[in-house]
N, C-alpha and C. Protein backbone atom coordinates (compact mmCIF):
# COMPACT_ATOMS: atom_id res chain seq x y z
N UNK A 1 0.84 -1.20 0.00
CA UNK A 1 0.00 0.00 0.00
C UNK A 1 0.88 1.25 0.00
N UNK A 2 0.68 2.04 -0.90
CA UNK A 2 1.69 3.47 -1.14
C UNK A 2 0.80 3.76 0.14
N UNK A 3 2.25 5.13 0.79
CA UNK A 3 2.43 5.45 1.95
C UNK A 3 2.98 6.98 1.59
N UNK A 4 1.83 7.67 1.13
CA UNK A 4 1.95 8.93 0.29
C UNK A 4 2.54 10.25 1.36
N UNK A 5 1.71 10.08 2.55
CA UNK A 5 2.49 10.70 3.61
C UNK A 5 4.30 10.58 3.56
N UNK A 6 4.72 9.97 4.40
CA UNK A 6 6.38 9.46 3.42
C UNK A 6 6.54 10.29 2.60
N UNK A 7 6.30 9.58 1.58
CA UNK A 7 7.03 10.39 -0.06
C UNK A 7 7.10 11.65 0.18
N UNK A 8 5.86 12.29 0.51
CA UNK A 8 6.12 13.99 0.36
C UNK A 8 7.03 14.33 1.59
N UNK A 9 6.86 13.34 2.58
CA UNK A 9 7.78 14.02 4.14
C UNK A 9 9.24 13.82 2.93
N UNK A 10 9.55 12.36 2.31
CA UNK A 10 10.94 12.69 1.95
C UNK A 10 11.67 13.38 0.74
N UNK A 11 10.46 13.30 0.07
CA UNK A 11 10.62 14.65 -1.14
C UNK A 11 10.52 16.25 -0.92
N UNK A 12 9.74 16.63 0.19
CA UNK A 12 10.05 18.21 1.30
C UNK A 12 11.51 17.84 2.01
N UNK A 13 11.83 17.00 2.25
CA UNK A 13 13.44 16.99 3.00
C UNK A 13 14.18 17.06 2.20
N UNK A 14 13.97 16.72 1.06
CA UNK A 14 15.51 16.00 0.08
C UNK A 14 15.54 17.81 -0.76
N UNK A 15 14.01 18.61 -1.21
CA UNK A 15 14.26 19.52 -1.69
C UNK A 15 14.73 20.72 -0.89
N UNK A 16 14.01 20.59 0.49
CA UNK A 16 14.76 21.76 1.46
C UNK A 16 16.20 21.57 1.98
N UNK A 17 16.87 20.35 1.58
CA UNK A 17 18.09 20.00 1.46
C UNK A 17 19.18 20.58 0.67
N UNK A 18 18.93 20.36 -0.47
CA UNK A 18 19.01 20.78 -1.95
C UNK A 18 19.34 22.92 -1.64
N UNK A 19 18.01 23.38 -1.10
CA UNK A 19 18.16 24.77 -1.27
C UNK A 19 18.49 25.28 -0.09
N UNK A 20 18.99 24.74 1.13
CA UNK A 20 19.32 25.40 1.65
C UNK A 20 18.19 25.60 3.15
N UNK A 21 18.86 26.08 4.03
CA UNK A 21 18.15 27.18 5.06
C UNK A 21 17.14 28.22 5.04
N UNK A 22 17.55 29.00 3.89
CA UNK A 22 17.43 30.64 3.91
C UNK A 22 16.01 30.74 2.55
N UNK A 23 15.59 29.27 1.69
CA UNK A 23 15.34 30.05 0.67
C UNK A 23 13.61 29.56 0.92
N UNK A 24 13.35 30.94 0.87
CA UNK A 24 11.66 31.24 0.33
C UNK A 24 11.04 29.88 0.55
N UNK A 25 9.24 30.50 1.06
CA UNK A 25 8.23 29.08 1.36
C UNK A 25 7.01 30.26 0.69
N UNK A 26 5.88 29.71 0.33
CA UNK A 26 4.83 30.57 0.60
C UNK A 26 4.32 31.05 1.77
N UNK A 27 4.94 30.25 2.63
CA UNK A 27 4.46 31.11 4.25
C UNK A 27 5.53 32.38 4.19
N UNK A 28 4.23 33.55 4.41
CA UNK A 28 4.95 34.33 4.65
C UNK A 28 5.44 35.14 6.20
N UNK A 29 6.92 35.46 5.46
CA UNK A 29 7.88 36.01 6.26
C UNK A 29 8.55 34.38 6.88
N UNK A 30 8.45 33.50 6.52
CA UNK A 30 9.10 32.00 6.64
C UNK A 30 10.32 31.39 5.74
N UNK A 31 11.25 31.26 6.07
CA UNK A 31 12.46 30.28 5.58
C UNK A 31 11.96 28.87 5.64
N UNK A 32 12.81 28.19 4.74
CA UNK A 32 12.49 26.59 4.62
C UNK A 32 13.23 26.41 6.00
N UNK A 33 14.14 27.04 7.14
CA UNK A 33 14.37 26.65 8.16
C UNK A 33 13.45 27.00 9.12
N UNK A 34 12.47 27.74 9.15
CA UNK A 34 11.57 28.21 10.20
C UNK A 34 10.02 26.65 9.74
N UNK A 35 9.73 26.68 8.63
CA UNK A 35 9.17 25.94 7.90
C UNK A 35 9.59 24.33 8.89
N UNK A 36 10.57 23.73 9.00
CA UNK A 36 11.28 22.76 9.11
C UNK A 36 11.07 22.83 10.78
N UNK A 37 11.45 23.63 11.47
CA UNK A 37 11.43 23.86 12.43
C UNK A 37 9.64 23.96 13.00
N UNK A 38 8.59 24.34 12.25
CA UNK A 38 7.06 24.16 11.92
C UNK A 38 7.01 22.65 13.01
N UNK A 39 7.50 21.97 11.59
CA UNK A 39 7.40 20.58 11.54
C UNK A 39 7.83 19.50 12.86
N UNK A 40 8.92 20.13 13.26
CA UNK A 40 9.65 19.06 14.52
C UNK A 40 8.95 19.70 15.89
N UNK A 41 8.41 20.99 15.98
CA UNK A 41 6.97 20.87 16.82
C UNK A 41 6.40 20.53 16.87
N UNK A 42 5.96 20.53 15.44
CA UNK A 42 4.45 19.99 15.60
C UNK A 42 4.88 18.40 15.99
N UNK A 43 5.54 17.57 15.48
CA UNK A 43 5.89 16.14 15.86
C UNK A 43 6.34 15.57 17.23
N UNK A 44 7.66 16.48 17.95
CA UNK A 44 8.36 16.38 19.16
C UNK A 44 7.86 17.20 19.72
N UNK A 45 7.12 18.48 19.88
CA UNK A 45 6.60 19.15 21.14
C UNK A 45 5.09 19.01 21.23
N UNK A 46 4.89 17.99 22.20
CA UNK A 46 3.28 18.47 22.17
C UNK A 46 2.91 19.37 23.44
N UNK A 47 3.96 19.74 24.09
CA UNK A 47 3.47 21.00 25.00
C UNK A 47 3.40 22.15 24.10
N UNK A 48 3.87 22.24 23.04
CA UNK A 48 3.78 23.76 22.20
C UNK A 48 3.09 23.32 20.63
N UNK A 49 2.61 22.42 20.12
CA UNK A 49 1.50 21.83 18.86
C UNK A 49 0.71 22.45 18.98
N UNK A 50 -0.05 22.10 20.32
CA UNK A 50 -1.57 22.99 20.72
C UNK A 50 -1.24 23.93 20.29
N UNK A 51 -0.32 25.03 20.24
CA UNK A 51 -0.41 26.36 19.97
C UNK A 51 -0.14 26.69 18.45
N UNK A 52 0.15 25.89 17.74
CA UNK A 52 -0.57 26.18 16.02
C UNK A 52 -1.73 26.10 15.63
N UNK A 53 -2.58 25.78 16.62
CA UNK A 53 -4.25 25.80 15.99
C UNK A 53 -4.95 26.36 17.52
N UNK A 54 -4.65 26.91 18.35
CA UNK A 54 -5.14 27.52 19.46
C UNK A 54 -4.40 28.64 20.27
N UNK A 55 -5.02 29.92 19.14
CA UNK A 55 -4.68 30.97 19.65
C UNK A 55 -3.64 31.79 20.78
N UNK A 56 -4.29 31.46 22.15
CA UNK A 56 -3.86 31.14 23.28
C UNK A 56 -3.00 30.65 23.85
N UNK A 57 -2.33 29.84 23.12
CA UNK A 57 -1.24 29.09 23.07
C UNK A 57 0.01 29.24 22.21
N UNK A 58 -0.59 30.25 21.28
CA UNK A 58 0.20 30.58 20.11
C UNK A 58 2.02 31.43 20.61
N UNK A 59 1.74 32.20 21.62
CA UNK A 59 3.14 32.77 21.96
C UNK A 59 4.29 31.53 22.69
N UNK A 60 3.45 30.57 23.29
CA UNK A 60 4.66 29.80 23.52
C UNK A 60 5.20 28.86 22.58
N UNK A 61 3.82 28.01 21.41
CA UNK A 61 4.41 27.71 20.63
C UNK A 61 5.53 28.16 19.73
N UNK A 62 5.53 30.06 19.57
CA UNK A 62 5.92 30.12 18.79
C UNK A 62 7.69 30.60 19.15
N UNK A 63 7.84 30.59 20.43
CA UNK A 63 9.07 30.62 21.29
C UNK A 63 9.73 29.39 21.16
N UNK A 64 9.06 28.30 21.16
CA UNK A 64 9.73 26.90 21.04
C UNK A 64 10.15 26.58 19.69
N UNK A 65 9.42 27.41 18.85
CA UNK A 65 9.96 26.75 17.40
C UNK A 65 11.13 27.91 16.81
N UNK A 66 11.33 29.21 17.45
CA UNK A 66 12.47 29.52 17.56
C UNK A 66 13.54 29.27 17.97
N UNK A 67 13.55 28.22 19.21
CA UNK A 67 14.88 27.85 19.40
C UNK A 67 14.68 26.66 18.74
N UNK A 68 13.80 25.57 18.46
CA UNK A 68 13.77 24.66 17.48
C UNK A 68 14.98 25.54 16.51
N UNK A 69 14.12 26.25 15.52
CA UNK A 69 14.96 26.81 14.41
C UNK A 69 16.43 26.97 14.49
N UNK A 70 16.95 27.45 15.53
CA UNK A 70 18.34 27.57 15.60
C UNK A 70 19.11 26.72 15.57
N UNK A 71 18.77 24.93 15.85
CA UNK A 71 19.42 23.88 15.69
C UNK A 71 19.90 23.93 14.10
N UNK A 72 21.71 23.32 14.44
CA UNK A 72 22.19 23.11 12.94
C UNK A 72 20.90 22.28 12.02
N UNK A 73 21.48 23.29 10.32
CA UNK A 73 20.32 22.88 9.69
C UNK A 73 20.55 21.25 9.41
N UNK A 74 21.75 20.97 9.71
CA UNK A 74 21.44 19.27 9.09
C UNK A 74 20.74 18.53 10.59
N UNK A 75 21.12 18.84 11.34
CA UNK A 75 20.69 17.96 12.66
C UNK A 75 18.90 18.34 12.81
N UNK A 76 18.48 19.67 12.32
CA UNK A 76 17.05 19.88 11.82
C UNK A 76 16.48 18.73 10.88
N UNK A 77 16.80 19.27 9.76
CA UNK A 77 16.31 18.25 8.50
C UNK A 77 16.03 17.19 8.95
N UNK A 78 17.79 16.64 9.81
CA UNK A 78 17.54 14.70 10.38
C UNK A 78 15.91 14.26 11.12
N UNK A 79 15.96 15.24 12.36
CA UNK A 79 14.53 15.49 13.31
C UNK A 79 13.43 15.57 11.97
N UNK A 80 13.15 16.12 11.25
CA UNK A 80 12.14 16.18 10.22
C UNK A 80 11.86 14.94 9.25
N UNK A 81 13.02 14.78 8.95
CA UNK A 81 13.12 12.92 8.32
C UNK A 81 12.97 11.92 8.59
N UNK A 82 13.00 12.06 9.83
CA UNK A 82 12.76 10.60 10.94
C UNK A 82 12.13 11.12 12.14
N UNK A 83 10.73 11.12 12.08
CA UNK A 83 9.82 11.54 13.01
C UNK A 83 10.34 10.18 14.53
N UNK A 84 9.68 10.55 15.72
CA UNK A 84 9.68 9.89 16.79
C UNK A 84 8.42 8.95 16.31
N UNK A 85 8.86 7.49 16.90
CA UNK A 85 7.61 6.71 16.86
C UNK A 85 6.21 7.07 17.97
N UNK A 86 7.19 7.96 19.32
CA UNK A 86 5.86 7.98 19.59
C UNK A 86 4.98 9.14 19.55
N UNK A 87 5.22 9.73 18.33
CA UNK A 87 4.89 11.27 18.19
C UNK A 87 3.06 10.82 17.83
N UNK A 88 1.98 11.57 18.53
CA UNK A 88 0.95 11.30 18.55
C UNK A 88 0.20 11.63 16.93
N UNK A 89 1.10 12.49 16.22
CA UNK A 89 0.58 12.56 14.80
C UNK A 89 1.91 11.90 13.62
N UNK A 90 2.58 11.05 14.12
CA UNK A 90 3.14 10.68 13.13
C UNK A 90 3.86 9.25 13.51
N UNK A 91 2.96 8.44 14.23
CA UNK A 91 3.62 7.10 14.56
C UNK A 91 2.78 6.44 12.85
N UNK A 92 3.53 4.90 13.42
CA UNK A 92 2.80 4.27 12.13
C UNK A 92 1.31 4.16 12.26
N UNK A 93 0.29 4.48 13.09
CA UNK A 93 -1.02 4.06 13.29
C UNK A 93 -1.64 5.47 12.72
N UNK A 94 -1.00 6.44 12.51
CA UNK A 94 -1.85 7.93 12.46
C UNK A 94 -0.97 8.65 11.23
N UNK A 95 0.28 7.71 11.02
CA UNK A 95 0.82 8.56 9.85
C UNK A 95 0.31 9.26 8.65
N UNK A 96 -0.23 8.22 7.92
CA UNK A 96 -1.07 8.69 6.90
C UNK A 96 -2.28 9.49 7.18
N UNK A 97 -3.06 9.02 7.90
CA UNK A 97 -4.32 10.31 8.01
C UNK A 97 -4.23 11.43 8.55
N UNK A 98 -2.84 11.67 9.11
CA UNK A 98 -2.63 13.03 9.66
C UNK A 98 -1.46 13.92 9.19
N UNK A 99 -0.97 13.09 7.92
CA UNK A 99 0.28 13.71 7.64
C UNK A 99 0.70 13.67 6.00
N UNK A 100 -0.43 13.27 5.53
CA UNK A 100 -0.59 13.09 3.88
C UNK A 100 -0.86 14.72 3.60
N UNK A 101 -1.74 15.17 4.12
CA UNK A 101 -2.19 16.49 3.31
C UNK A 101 -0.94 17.72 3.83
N UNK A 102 -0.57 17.72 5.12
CA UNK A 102 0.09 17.92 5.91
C UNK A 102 1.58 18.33 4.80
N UNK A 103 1.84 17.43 4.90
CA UNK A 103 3.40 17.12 3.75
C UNK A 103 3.33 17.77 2.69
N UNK A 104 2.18 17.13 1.94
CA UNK A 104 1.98 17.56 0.42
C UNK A 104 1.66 19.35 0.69
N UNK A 105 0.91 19.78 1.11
CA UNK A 105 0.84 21.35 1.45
C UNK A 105 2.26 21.70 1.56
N UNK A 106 3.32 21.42 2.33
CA UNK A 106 4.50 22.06 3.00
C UNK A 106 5.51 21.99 2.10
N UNK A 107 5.66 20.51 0.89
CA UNK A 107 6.26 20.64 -0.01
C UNK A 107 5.69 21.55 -1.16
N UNK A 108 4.23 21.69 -1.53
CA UNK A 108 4.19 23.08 -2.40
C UNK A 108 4.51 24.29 -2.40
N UNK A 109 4.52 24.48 -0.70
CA UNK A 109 4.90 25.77 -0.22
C UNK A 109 6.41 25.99 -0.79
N UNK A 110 6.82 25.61 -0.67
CA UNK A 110 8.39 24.94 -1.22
C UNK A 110 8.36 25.23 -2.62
N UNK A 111 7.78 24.57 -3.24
CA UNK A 111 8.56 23.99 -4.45
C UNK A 111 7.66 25.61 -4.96
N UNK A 112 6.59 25.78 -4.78
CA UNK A 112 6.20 27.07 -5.90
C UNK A 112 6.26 28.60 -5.25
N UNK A 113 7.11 28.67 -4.42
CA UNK A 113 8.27 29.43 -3.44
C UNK A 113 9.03 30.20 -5.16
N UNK A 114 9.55 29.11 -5.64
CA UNK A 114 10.90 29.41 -6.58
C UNK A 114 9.77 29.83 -8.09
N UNK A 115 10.68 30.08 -8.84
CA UNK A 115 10.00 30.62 -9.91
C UNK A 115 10.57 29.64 -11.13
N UNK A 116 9.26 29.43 -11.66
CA UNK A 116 9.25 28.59 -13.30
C UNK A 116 8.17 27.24 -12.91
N UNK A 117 7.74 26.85 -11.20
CA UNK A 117 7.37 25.97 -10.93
C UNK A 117 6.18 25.86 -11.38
N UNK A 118 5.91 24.48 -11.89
CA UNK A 118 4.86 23.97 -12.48
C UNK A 118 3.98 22.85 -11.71
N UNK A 119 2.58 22.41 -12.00
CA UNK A 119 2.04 21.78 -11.01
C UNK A 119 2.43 20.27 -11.65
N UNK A 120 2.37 19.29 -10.18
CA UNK A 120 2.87 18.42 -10.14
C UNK A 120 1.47 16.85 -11.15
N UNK A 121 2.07 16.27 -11.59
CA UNK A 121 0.79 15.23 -11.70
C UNK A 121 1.04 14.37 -10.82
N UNK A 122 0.27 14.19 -9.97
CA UNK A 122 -0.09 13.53 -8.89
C UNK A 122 -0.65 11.85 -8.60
N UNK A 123 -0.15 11.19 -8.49
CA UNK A 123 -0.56 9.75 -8.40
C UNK A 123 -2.22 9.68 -8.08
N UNK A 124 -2.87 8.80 -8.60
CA UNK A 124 -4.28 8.80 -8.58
C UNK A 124 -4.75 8.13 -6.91
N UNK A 125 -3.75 7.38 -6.19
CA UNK A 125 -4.25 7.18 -5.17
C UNK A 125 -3.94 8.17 -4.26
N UNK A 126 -3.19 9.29 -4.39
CA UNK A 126 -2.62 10.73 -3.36
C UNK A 126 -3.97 11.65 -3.81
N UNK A 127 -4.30 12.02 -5.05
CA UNK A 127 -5.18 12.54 -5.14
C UNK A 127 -6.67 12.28 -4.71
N UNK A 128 -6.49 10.90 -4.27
CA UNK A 128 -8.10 9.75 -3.58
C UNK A 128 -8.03 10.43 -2.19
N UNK A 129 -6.74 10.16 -1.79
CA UNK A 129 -6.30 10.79 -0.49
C UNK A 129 -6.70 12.33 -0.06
N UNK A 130 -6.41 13.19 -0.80
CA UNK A 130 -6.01 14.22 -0.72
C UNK A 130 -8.02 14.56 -1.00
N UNK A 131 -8.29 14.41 -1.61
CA UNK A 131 -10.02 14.90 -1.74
C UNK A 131 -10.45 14.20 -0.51
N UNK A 132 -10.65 13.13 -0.06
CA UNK A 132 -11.26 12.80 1.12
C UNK A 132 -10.77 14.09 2.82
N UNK A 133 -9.41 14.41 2.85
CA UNK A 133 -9.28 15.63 3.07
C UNK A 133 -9.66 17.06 2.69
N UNK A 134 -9.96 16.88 1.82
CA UNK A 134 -9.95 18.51 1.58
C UNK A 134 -11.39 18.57 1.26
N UNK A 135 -12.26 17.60 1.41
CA UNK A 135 -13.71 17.35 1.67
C UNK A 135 -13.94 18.01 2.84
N UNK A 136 -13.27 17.67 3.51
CA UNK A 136 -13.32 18.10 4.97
C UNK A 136 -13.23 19.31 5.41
N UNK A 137 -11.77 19.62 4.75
CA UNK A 137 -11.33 20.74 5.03
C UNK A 137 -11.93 22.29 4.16
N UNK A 138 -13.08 22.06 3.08
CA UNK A 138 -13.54 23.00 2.55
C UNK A 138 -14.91 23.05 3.54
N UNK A 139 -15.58 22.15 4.08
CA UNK A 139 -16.56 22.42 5.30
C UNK A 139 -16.24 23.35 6.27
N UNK A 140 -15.08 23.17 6.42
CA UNK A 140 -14.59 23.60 7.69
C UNK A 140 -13.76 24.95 7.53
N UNK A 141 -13.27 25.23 6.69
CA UNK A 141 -12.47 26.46 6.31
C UNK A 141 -13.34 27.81 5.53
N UNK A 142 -14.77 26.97 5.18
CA UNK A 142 -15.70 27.87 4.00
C UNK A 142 -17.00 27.63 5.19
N UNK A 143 -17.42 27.66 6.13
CA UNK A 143 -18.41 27.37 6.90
C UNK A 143 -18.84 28.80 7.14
N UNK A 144 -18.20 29.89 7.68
CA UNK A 144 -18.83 31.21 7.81
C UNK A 144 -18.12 32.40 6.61
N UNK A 145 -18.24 31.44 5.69
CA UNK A 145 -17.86 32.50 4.60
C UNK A 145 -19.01 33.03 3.91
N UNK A 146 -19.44 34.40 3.59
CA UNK A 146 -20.40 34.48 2.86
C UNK A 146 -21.32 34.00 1.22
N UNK A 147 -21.42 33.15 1.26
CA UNK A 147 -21.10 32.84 -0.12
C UNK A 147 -22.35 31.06 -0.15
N UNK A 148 -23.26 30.80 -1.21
CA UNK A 148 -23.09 29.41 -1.20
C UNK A 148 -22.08 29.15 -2.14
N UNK A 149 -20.96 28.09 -1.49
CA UNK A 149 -19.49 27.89 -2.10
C UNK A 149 -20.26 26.04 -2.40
N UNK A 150 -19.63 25.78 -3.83
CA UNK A 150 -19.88 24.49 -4.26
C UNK A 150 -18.24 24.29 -4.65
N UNK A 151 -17.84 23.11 -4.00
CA UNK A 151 -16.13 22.95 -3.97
C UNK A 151 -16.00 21.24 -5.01
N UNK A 152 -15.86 21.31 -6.49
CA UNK A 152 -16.27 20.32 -7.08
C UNK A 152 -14.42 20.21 -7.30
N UNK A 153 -14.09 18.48 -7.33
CA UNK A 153 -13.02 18.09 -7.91
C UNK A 153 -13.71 17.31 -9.12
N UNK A 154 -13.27 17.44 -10.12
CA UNK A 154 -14.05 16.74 -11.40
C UNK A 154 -13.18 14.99 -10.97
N UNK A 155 -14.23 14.28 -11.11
CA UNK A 155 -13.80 12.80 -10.81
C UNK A 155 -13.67 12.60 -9.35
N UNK A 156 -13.71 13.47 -8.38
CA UNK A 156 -13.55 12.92 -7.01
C UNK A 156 -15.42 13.03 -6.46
N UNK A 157 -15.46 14.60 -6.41
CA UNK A 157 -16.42 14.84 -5.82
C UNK A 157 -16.75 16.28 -5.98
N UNK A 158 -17.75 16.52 -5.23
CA UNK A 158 -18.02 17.97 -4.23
C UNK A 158 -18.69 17.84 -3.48
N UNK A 159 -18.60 19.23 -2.74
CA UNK A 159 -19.23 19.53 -1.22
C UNK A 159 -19.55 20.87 -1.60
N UNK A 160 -20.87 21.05 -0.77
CA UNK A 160 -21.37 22.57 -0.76
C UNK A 160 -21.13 22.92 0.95
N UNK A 161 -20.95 24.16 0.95
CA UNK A 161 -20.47 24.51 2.11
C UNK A 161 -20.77 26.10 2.05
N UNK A 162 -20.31 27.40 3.10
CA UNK A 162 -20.31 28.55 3.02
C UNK A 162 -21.93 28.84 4.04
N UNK A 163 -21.54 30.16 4.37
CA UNK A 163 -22.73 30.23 5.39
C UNK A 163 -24.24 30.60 4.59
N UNK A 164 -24.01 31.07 3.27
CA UNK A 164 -25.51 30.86 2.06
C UNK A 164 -25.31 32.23 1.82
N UNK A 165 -26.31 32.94 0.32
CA UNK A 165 -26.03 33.96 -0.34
C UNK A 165 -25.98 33.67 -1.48
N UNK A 166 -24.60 34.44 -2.19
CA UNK A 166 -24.65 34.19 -3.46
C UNK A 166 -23.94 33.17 -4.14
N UNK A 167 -24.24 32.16 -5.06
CA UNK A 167 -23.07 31.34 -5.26
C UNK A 167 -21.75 31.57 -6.02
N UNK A 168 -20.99 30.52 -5.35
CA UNK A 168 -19.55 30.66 -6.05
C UNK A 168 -19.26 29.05 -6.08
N UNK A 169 -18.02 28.93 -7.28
CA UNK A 169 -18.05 27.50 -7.50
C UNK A 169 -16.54 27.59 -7.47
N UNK A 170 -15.86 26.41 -7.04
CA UNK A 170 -14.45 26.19 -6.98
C UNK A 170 -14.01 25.00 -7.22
N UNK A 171 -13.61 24.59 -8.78
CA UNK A 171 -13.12 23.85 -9.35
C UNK A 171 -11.49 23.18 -9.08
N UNK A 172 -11.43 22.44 -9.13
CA UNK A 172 -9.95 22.30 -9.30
C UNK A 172 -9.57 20.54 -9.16
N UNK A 173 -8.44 20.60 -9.46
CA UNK A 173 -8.02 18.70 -8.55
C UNK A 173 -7.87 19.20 -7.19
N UNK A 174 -7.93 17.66 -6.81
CA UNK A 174 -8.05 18.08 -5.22
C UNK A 174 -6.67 18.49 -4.81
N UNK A 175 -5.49 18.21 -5.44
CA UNK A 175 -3.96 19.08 -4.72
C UNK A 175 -4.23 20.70 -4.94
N UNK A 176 -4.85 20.92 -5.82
CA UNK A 176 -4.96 22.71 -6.44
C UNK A 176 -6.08 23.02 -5.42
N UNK A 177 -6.89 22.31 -5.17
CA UNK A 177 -8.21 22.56 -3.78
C UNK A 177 -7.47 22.44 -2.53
N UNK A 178 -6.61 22.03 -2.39
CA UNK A 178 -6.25 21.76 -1.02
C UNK A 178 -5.28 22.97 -0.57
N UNK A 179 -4.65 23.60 -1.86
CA UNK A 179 -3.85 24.81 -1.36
C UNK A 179 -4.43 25.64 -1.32
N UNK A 180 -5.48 26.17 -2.62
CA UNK A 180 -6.72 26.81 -1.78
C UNK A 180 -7.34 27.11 -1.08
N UNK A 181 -7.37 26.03 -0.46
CA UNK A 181 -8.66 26.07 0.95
C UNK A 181 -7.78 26.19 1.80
N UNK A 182 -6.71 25.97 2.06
CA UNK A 182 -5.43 26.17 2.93
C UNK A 182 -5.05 27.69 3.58
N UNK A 183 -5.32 28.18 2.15
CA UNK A 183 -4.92 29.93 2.70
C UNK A 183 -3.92 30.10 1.20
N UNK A 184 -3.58 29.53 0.56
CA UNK A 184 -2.53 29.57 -0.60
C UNK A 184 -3.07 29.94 -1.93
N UNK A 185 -4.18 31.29 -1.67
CA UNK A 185 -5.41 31.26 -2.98
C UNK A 185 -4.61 31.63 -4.24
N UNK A 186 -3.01 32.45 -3.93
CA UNK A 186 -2.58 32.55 -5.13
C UNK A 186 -1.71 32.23 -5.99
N UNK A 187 -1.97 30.73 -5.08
CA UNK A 187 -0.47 29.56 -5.52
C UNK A 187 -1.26 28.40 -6.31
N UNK A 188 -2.74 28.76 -6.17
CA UNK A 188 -3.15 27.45 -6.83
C UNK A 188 -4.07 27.35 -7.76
N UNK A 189 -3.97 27.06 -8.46
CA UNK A 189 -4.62 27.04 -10.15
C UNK A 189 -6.10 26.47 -10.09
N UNK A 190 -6.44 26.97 -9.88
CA UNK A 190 -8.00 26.34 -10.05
C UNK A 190 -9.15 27.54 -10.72
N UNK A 191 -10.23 27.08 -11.12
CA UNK A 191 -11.40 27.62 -11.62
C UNK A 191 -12.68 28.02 -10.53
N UNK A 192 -12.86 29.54 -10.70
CA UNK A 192 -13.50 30.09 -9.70
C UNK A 192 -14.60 30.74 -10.96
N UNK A 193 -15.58 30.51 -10.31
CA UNK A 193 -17.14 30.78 -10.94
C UNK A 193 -17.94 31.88 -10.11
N UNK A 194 -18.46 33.03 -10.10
CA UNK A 194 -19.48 33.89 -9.28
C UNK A 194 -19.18 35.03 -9.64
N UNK A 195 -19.97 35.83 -9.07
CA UNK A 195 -20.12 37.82 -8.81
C UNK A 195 -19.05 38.13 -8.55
N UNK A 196 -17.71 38.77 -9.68
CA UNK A 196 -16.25 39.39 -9.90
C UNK A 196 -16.45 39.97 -8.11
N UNK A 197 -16.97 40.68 -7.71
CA UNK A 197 -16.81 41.21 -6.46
C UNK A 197 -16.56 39.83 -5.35
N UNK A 198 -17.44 39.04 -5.16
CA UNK A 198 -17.50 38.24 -4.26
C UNK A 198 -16.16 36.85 -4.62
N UNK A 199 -16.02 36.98 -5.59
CA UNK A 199 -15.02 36.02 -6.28
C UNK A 199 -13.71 36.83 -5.82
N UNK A 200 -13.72 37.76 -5.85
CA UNK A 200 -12.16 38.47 -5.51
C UNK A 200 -11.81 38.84 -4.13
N UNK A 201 -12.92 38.67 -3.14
CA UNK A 201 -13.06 38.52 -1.80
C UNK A 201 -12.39 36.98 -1.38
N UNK A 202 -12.88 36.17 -2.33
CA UNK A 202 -12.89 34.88 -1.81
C UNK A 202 -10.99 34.58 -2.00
N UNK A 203 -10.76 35.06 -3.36
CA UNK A 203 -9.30 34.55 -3.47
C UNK A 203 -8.53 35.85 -2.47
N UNK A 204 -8.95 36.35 -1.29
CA UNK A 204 -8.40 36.92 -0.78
C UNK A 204 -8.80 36.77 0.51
N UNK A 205 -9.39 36.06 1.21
CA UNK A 205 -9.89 35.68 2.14
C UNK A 205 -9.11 34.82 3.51
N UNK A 206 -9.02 34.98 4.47
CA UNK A 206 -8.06 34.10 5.72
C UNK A 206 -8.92 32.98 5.65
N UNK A 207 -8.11 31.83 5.24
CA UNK A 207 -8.34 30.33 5.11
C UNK A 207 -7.95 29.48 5.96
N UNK A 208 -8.43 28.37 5.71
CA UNK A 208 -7.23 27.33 6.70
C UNK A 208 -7.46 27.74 8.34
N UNK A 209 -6.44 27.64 9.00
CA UNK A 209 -6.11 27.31 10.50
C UNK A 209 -5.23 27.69 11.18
C-alpha cells in the first residue's frame, strides 16, 4: 500500500536539502528553516502543537519553534526525516491520516516558493487521499464564509459549504483545492465561478487554520 504521507515528508526533505536554510516558502515572512522547524513541533513538542491551531497558546508555541529553528540545519532536517515513533501525529497508526495532506501542502509551499514551478501530476491514489481531506477541510475552512461555495473536484467529488447567499463555484483537482482552501489562494490554479466582487473577496480571504 503506497504510503503517500512518506514520499512527500521525503521529497520536502531532500528539496529543502538541496536549497538550503534561507530560501523562500509561501508562508509568509518564513524560511524553509523556520518551515522545518514548523514541523519538529508539531511532531516532538506536544506542550507547544496545541499552539498552532489555538490561539492562546500561540506565543509559547511560537518561542519553542524559535529555538527549534536555531538547531544546525542538518541535525534539523535529520529530526524532520525521521519523526519519533511515539509522536501522537506521526507514529505508524496515524501517519497517513494526519500527515498526507500535511506534507503535500509544505512541499508546495516549497517547491512554488521558486520561480518557473509547475504543477505536479499527482498519483491517482494521493489525489483519492487528498479529496477525502480537503472534503473536509472545505466544510470547515468555507463554513462562515459568505457565499453558497460548491467545492467540485471533477472525478472525485463535491461539497457545498459557506454560510448561504450568493453562489460561487471552486473547481480544481483536489492538490490545487487543497492549497486553496489552505490559505494559498494565489499559488493554486483552479477555476473560480461567481459575482467578480465576491469572487475576488474569496481569493483573498483568511483560510485554513
Amino acid at each position: 500500500m503506497p504510503r503517500y504521507a512518506r514520499s512527500e515528508r521525503e521529497a520536502l526533505t531532500e528539496l529543502m536539502s538541496t536549497l538550503g536554510p534561507d530560501a523562500p516558502t509561501l508562508n509568509e515572512g518564513w524560511t524553509t528553516r523556520d518551515l522545518a522547524a514548523h514541523l519538529v513541533v508539531r511532531e516532538r513538542r506536544p506542550d507547544a502543537a496545541a499552539g498552532i491551531v489555538l490561539p492562546p497558546l500561540s506565543g509559547h508555541a511560537e518561542r519553542v519553534r524559535r529555538q527549534v529553528a536555531a538547531l544546525d540545519w542538518t541535525e534539523l532536517l535529520a529530526q524532520v526525516r525521521r519523526p519519533p515513533l511515539w509522536s501522537p501525529v506521526s507514529n505508524p497508526l496515524t501517519d497517513e491520516l494526519t500527515n498526507t495532506l500535511e506534507f503535500f501542502i509544505h512541499h508546495e509551499d516549497v517547491r512554488r516558493a521558486r520561480a518557473g514551478w509547475q504543477p505536479r501530476e499527482l498519483p491517482v491514489g494521493l489525489e483519492r487521499g487528498l479529496w477525502r481531506r480537503v472534503s473536509t477541510l472545505g466544510r470547515m475552512a468555507l463554513r462562515r464564509f459568505p457565499a453558497q461555495v460548491l467545492v467540485q473536484a471533477p472525478g472525485h467529488g463535491e461539497v457545498a459549504t459557506g454560510r448561504g447567499g450568493e453562489p460561487l463555484r471552486l473547481v480544481g483537482t483536489p492538490g490545487e483545492l487543497a492549497l486553496f482552501l489552505s490559505g494559498r489562494q494565489r499559488a493554486a490554479r483552479v477555476q473560480l465561478d461567481g459575482a467578480p466582487a465576491l469572487a475576488d473577496r474569496f481569493r483573498t480571504a483568511s483560510l485554513g487554520f
